[in-house]
C-alpha atoms as a PDB file:
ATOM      1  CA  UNK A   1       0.000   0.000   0.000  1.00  0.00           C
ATOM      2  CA  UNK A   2       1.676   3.549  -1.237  1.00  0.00           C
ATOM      3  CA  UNK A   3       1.434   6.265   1.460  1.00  0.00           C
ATOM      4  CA  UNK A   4      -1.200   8.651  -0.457  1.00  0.00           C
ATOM      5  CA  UNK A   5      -3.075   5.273  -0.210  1.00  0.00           C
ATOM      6  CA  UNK A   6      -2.940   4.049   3.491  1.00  0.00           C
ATOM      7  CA  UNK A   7      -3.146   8.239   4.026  1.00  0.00           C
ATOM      8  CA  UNK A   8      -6.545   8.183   2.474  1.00  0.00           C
ATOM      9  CA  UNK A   9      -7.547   5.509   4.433  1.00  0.00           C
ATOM     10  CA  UNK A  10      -6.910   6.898   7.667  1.00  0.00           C
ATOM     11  CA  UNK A  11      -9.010   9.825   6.873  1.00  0.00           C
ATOM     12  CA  UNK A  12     -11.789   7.544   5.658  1.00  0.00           C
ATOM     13  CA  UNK A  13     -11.902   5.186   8.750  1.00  0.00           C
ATOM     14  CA  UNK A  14     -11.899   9.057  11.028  1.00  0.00           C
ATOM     15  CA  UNK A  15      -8.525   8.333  12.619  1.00  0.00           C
ATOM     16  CA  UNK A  16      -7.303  11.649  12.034  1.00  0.00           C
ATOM     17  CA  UNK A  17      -8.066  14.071  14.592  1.00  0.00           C
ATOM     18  CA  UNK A  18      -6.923  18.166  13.784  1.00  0.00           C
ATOM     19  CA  UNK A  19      -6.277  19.497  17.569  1.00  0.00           C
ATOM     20  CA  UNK A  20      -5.199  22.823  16.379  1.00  0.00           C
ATOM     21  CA  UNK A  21      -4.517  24.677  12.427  1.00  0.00           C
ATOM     22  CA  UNK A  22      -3.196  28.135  12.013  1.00  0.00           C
ATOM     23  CA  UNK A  23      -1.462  29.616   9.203  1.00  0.00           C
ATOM     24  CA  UNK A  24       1.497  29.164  11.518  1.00  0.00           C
ATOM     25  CA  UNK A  25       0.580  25.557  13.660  1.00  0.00           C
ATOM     26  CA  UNK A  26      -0.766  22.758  13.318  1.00  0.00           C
ATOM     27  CA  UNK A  27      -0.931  19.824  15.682  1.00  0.00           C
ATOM     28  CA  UNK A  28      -3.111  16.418  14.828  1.00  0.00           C
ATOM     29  CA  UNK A  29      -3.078  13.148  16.490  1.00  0.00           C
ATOM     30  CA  UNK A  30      -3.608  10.138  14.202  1.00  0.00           C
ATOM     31  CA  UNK A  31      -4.310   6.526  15.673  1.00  0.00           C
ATOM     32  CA  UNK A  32      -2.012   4.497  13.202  1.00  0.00           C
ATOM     33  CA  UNK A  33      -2.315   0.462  12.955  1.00  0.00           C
ATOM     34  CA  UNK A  34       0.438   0.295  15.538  1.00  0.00           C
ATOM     35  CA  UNK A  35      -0.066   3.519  17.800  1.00  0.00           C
ATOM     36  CA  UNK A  36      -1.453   6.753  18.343  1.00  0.00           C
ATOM     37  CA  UNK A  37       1.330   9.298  17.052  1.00  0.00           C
ATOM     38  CA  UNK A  38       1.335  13.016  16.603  1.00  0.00           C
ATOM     39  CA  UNK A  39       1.619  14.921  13.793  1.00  0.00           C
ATOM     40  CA  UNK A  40       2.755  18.952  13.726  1.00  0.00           C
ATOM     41  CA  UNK A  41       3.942  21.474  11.810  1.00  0.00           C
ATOM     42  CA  UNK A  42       4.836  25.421  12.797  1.00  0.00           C
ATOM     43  CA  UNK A  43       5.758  27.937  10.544  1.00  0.00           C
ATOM     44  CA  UNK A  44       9.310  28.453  12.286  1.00  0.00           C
ATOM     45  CA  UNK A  45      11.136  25.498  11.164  1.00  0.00           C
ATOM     46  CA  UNK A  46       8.811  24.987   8.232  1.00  0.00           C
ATOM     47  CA  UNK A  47       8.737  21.188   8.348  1.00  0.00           C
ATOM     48  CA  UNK A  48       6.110  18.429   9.073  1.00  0.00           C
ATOM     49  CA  UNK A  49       7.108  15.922  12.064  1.00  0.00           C
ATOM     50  CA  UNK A  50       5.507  12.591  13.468  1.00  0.00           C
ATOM     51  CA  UNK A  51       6.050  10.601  16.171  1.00  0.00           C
ATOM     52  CA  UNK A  52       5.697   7.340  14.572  1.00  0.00           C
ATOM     53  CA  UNK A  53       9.062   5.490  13.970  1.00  0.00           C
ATOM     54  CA  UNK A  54       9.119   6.174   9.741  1.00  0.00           C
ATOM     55  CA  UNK A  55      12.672   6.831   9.626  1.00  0.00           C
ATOM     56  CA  UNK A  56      12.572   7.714   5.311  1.00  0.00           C
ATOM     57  CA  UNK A  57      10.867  10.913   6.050  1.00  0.00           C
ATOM     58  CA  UNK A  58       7.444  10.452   4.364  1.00  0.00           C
ATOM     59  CA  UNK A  59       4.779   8.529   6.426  1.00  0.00           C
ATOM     60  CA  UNK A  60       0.989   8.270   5.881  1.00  0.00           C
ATOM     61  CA  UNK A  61      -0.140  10.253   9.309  1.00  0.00           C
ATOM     62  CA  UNK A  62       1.526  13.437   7.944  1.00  0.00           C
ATOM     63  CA  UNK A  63       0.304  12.742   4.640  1.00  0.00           C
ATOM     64  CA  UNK A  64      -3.366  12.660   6.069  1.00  0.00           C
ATOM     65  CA  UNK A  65      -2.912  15.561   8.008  1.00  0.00           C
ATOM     66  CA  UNK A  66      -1.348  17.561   5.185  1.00  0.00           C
ATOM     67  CA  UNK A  67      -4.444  16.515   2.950  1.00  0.00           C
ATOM     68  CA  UNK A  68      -6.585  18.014   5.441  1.00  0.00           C
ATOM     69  CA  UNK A  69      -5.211  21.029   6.248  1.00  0.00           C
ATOM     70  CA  UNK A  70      -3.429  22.246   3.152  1.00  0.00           C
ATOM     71  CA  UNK A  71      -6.739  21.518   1.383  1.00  0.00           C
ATOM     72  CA  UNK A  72      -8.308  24.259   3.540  1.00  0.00           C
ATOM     73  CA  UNK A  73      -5.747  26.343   3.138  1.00  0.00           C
ATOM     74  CA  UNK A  74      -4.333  26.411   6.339  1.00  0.00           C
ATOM     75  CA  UNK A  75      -0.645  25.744   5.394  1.00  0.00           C
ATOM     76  CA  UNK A  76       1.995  25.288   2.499  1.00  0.00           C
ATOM     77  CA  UNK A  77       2.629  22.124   1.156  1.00  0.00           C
END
């Protein structure tokens, strides 16, 4: 399963929950098959971060939380 896939399903199955989205924050919590990790990004350092253990940089609880909030405009891609 590619990561725009399994991100898709998380938002489908409502296990992707936005706590906070600014222009300048955002902080999510997403309950993963493994875990509940969370997911933020600030303006400052202009990066998206997860606690889950994805160590190649793109995992599918950012992806579902990017989907969501760059969609509405919150953030930059």
């Amino acid at each position: 399963m590619t990561v725009a896939t399994k991100a898709r399903a998380l938002l489908s199955e409502a296990r992707v929950q936005i706590r906070f989205a600014t222009d300048q924050l955002v902080a999510a919590t997403v309950a993963g098959d493994h875990d509940v990790y969370e997911v933020r990004w600030d303006s400052f350092s202009a990066r998206w971060e997860c606690s889950c253990p994805e160590l190649r940089g793109r995992c599918s609880h950012v992806e579902a939380v990017k989907q969501v909030t760059c969609s509405a405009g919150r953030v930059a891609r």
